[in-house]
PDB file of N, CA and C in Angstrom:
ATOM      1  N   UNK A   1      42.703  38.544  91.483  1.00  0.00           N
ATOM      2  CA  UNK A   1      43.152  38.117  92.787  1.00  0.00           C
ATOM      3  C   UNK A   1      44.244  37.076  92.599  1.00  0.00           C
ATOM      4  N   UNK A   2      45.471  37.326  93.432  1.00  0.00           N
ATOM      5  CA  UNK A   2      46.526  36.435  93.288  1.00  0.00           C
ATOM      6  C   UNK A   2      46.185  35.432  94.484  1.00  0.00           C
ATOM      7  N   UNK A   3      46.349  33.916  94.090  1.00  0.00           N
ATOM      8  CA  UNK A   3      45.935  32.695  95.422  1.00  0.00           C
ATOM      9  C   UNK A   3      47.132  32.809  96.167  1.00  0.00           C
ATOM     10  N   UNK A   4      46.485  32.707  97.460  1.00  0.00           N
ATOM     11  CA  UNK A   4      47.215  33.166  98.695  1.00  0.00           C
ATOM     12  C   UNK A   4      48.545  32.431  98.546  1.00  0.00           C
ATOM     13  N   UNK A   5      49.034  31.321  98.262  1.00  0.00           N
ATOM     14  CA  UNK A   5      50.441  30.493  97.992  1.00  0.00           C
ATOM     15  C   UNK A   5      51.466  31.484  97.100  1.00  0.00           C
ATOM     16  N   UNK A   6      50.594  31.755  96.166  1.00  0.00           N
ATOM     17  CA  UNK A   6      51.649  32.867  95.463  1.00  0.00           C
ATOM     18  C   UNK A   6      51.812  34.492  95.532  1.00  0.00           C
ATOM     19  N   UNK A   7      50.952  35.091  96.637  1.00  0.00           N
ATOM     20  CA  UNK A   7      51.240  36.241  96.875  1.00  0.00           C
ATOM     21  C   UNK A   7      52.508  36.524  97.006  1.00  0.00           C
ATOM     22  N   UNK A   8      53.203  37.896  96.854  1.00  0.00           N
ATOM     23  CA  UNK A   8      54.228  38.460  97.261  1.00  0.00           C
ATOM     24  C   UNK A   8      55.764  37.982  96.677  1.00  0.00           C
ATOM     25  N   UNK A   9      54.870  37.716  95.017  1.00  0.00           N
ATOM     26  CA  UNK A   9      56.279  37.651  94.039  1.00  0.00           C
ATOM     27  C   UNK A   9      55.927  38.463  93.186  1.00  0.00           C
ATOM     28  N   UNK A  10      55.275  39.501  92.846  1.00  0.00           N
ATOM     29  CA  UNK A  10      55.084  40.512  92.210  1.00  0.00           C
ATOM     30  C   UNK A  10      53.959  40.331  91.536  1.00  0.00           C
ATOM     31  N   UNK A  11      53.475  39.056  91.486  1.00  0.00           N
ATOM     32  CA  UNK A  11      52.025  38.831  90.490  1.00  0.00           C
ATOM     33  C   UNK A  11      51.642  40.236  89.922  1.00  0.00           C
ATOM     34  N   UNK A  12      51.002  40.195  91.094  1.00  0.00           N
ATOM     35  CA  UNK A  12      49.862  41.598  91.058  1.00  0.00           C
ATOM     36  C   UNK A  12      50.524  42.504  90.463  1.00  0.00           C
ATOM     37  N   UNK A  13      51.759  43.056  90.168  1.00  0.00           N
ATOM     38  CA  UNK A  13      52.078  44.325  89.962  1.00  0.00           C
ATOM     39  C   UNK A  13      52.312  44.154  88.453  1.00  0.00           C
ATOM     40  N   UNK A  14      52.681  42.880  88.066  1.00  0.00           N
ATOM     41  CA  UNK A  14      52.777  42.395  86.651  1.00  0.00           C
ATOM     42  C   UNK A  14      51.752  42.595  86.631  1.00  0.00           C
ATOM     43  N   UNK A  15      50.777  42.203  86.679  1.00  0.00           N
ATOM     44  CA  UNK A  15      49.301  42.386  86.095  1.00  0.00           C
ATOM     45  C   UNK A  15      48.617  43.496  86.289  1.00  0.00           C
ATOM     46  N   UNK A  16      49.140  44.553  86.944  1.00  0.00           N
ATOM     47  CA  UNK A  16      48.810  45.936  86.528  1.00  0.00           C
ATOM     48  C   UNK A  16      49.422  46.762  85.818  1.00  0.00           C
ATOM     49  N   UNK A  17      50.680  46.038  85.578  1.00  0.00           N
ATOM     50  CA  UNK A  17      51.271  46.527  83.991  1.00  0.00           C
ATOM     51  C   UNK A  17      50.991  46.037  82.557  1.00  0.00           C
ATOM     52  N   UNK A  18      50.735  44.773  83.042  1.00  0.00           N
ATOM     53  CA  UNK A  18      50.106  44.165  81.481  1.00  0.00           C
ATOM     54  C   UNK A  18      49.056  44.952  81.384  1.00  0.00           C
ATOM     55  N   UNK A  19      47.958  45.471  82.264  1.00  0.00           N
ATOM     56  CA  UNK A  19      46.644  45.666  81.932  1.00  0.00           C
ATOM     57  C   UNK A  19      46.693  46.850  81.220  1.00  0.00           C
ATOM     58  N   UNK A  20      47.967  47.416  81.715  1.00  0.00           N
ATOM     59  CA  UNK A  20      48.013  49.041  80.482  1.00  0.00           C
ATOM     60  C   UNK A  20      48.908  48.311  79.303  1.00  0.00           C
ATOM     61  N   UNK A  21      49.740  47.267  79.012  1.00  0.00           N
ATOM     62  CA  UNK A  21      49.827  46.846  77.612  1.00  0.00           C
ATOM     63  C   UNK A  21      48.836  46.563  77.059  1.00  0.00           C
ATOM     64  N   UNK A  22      48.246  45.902  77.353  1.00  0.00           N
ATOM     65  CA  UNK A  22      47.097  45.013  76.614  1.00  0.00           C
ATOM     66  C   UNK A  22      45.686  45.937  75.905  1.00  0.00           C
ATOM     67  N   UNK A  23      45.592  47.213  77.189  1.00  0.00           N
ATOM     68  CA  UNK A  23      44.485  48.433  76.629  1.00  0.00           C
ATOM     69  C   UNK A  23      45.129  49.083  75.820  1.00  0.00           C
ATOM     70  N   UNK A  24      46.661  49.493  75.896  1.00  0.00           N
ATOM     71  CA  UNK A  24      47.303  50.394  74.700  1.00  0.00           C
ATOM     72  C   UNK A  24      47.071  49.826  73.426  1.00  0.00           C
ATOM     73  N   UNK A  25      47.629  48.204  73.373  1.00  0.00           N
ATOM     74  CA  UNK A  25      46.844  47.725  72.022  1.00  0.00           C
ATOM     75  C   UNK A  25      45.794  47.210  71.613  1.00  0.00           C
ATOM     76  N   UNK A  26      44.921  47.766  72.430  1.00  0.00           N
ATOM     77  CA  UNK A  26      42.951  47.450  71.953  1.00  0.00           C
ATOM     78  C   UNK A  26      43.095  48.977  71.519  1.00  0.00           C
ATOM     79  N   UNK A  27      43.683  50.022  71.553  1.00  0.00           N
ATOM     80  CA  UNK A  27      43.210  51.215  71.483  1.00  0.00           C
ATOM     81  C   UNK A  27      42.793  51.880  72.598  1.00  0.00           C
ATOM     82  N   UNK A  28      42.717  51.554  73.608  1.00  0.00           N
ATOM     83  CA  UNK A  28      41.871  52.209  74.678  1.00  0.00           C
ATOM     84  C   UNK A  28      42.375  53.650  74.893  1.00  0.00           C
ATOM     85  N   UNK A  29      41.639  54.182  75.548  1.00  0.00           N
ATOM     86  CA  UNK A  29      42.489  55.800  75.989  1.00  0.00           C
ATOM     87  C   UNK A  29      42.952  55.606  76.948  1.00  0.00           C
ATOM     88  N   UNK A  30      42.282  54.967  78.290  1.00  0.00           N
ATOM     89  CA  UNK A  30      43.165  55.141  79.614  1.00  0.00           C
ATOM     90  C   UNK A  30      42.687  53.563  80.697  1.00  0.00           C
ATOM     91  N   UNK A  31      43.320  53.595  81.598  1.00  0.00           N
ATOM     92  CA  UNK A  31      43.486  52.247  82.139  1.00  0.00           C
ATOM     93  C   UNK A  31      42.975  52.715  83.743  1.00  0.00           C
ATOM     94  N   UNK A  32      42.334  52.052  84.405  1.00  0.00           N
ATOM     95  CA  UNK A  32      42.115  52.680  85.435  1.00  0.00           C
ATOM     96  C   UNK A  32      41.854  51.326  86.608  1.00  0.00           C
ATOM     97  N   UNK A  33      42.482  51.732  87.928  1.00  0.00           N
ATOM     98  CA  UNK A  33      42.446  50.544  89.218  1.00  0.00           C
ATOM     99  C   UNK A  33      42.086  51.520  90.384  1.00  0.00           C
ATOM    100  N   UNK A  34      41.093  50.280  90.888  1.00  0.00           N
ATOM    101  CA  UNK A  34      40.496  51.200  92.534  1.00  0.00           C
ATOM    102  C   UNK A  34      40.889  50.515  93.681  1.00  0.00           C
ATOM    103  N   UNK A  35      42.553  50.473  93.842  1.00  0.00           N
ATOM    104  CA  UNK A  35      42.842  50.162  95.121  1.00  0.00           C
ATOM    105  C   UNK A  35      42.428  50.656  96.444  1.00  0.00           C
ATOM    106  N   UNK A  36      42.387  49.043  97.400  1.00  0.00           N
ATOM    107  CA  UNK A  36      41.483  49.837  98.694  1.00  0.00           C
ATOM    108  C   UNK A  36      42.861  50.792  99.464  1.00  0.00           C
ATOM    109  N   UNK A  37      42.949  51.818  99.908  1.00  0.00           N
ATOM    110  CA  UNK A  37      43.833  52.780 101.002  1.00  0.00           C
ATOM    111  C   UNK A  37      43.619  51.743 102.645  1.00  0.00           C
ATOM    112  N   UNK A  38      44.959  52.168 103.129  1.00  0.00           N
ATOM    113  CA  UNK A  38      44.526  51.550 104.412  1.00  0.00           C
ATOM    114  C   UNK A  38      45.830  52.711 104.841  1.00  0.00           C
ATOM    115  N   UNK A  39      45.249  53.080 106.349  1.00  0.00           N
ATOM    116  CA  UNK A  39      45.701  53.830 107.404  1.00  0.00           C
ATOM    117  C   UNK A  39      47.382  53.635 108.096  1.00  0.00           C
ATOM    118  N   UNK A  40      48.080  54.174 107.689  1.00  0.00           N
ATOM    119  CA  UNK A  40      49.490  54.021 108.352  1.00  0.00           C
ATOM    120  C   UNK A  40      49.767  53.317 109.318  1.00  0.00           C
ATOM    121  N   UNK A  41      50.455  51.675 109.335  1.00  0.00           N
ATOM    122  CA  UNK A  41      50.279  51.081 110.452  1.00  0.00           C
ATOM    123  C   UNK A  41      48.948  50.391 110.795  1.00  0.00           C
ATOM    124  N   UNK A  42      48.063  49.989 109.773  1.00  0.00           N
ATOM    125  CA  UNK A  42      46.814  49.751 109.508  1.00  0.00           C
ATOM    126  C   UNK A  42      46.933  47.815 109.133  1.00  0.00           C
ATOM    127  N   UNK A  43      46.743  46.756 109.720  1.00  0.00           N
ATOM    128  CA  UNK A  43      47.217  45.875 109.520  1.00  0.00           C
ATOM    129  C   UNK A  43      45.437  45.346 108.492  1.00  0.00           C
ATOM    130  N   UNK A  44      45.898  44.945 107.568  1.00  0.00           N
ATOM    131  CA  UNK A  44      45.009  44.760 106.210  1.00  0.00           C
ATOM    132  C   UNK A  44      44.817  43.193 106.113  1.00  0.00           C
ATOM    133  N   UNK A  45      43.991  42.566 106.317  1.00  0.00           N
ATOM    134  CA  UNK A  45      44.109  41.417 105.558  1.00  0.00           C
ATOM    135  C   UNK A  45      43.787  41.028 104.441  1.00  0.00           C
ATOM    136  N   UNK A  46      44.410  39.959 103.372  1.00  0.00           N
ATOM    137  CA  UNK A  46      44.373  39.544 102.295  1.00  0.00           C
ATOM    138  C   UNK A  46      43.266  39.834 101.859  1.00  0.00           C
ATOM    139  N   UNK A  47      42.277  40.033 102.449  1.00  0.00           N
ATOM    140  CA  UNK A  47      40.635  39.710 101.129  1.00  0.00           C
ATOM    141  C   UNK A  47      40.734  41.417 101.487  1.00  0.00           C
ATOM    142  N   UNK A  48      40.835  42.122 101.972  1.00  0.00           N
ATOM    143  CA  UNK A  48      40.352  43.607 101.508  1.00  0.00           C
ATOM    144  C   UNK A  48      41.187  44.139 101.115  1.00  0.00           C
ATOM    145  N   UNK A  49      42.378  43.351 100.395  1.00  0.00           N
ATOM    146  CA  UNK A  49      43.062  43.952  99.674  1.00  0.00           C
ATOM    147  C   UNK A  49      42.755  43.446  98.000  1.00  0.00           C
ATOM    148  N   UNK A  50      41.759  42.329  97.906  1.00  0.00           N
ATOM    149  CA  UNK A  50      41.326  42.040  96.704  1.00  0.00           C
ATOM    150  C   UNK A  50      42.069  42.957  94.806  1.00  0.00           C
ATOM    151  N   UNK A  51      41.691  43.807  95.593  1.00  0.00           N
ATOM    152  CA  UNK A  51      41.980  44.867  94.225  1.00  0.00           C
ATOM    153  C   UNK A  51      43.251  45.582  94.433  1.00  0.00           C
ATOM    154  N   UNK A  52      43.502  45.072  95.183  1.00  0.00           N
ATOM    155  CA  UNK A  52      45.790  45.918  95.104  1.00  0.00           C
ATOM    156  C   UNK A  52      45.291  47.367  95.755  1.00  0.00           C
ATOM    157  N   UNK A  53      47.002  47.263  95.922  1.00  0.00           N
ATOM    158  CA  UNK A  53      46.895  48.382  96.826  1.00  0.00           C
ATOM    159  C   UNK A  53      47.638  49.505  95.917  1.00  0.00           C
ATOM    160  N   UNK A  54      47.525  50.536  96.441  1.00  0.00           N
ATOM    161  CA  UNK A  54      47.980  52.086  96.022  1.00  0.00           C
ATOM    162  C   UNK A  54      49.097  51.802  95.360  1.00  0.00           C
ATOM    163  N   UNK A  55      50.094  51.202  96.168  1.00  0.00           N
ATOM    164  CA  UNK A  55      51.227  50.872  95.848  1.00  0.00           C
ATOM    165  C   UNK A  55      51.686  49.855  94.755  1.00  0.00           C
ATOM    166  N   UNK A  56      51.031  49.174  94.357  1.00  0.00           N
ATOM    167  CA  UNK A  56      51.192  48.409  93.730  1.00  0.00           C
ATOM    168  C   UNK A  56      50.963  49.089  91.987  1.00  0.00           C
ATOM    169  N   UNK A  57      49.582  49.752  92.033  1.00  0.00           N
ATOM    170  CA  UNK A  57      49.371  50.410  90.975  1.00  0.00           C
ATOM    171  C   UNK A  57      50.374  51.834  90.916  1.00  0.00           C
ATOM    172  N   UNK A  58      50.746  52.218  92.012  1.00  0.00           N
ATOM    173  CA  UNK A  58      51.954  53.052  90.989  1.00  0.00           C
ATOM    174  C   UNK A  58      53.397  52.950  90.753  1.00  0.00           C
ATOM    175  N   UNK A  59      52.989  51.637  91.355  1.00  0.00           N
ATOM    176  CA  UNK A  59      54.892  50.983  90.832  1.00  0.00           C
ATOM    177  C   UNK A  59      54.612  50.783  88.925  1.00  0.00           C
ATOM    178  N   UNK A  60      53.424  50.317  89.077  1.00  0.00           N
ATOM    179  CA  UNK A  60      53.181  50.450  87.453  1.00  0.00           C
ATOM    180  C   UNK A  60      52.677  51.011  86.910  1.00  0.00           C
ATOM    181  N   UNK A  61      53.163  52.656  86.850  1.00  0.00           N
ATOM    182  CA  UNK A  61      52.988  53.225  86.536  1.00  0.00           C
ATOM    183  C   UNK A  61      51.688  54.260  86.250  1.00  0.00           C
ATOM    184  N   UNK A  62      50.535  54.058  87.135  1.00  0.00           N
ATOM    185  CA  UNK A  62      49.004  54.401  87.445  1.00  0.00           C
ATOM    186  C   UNK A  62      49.386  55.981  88.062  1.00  0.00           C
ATOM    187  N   UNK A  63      48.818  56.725  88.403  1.00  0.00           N
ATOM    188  CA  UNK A  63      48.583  58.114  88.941  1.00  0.00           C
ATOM    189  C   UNK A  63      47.651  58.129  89.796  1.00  0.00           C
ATOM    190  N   UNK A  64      46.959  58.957  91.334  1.00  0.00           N
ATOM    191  CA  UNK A  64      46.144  58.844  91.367  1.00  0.00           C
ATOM    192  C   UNK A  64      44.977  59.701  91.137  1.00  0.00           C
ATOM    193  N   UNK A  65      44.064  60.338  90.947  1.00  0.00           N
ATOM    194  CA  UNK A  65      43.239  60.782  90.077  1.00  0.00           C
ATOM    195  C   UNK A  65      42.215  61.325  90.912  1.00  0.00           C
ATOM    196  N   UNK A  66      41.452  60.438  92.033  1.00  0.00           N
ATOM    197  CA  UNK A  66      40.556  61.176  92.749  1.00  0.00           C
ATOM    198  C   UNK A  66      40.687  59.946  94.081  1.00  0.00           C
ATOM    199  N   UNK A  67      39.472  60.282  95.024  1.00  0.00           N
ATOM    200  CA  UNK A  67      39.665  59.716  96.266  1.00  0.00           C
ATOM    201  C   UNK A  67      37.624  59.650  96.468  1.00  0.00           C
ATOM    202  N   UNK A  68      36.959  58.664  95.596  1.00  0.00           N
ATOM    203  CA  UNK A  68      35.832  58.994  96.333  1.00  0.00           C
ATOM    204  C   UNK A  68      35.467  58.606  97.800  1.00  0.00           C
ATOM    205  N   UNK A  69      36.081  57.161  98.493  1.00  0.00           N
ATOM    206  CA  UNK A  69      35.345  57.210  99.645  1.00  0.00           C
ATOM    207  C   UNK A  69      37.051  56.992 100.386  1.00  0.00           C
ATOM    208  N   UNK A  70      37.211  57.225 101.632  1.00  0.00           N
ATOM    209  CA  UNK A  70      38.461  57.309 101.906  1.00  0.00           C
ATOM    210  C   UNK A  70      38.851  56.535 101.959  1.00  0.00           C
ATOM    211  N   UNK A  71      38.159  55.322 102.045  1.00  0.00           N
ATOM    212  CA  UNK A  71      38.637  53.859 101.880  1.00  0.00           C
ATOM    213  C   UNK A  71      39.254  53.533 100.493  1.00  0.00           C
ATOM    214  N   UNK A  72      38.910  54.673  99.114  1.00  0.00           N
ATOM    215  CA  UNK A  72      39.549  54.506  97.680  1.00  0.00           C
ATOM    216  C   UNK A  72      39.746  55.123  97.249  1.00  0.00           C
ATOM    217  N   UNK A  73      40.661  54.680  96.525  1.00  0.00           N
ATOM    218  CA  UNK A  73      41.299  55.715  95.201  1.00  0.00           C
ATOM    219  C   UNK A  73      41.424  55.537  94.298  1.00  0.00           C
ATOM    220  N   UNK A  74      41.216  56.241  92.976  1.00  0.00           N
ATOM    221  CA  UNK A  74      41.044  56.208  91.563  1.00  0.00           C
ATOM    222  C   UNK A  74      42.413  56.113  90.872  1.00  0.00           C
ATOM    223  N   UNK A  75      42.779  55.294  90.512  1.00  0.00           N
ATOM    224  CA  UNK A  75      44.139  55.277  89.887  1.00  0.00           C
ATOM    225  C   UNK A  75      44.393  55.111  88.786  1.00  0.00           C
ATOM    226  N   UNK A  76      45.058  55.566  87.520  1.00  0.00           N
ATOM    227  CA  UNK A  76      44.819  55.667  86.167  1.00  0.00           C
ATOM    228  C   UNK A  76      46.257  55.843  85.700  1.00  0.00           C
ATOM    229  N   UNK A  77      46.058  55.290  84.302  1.00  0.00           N
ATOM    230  CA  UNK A  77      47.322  55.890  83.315  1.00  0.00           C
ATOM    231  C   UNK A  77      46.198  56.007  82.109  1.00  0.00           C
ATOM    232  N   UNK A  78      46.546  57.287  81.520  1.00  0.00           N
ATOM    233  CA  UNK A  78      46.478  57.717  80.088  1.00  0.00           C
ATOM    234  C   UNK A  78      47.474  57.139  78.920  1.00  0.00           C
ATOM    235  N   UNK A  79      46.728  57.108  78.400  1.00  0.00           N
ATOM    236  CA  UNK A  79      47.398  55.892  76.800  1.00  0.00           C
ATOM    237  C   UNK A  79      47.674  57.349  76.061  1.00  0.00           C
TER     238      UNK A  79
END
């Protein structure tokens, strides 16, 4: 979670790119984020966005993978 003063300088999106550097060199196979989805025109506030949004994970490079509740989505990169 980025503190509310510094939201919306990219924190978050850096840190969903480091998180696939950092697993590529542990070895890991794949990297995976469960951003919450919100509805077109859907006004979100800060805490249920806790875990980033869609967008954020595929600016860095994530895919998305599955959709279990419609509120989420499985988002991944393969190493």
């Amino acid at each position: 979670m980025v503190r509310k003063d510094y939201r919306r300088r990219g924190i978050a999106g850096a840190l969903a790119l480091s998180a696939v550097s950092f697993a590529r060199d542990l070895g890991a196979r794949a990297v995976e984020g469960y951003p919450r989805l919100t509805a077109e025109g859907e006004e979100s506030g800060d805490v249920s966005l806790y875990v980033g949004s869609r967008e954020i994970f595929a600016a860095a490079g994530y895919h998305e993978v599955s959709n279990p509740t419609p509120r989420r989505a499985v988002m991944r990169v393969d190493l």
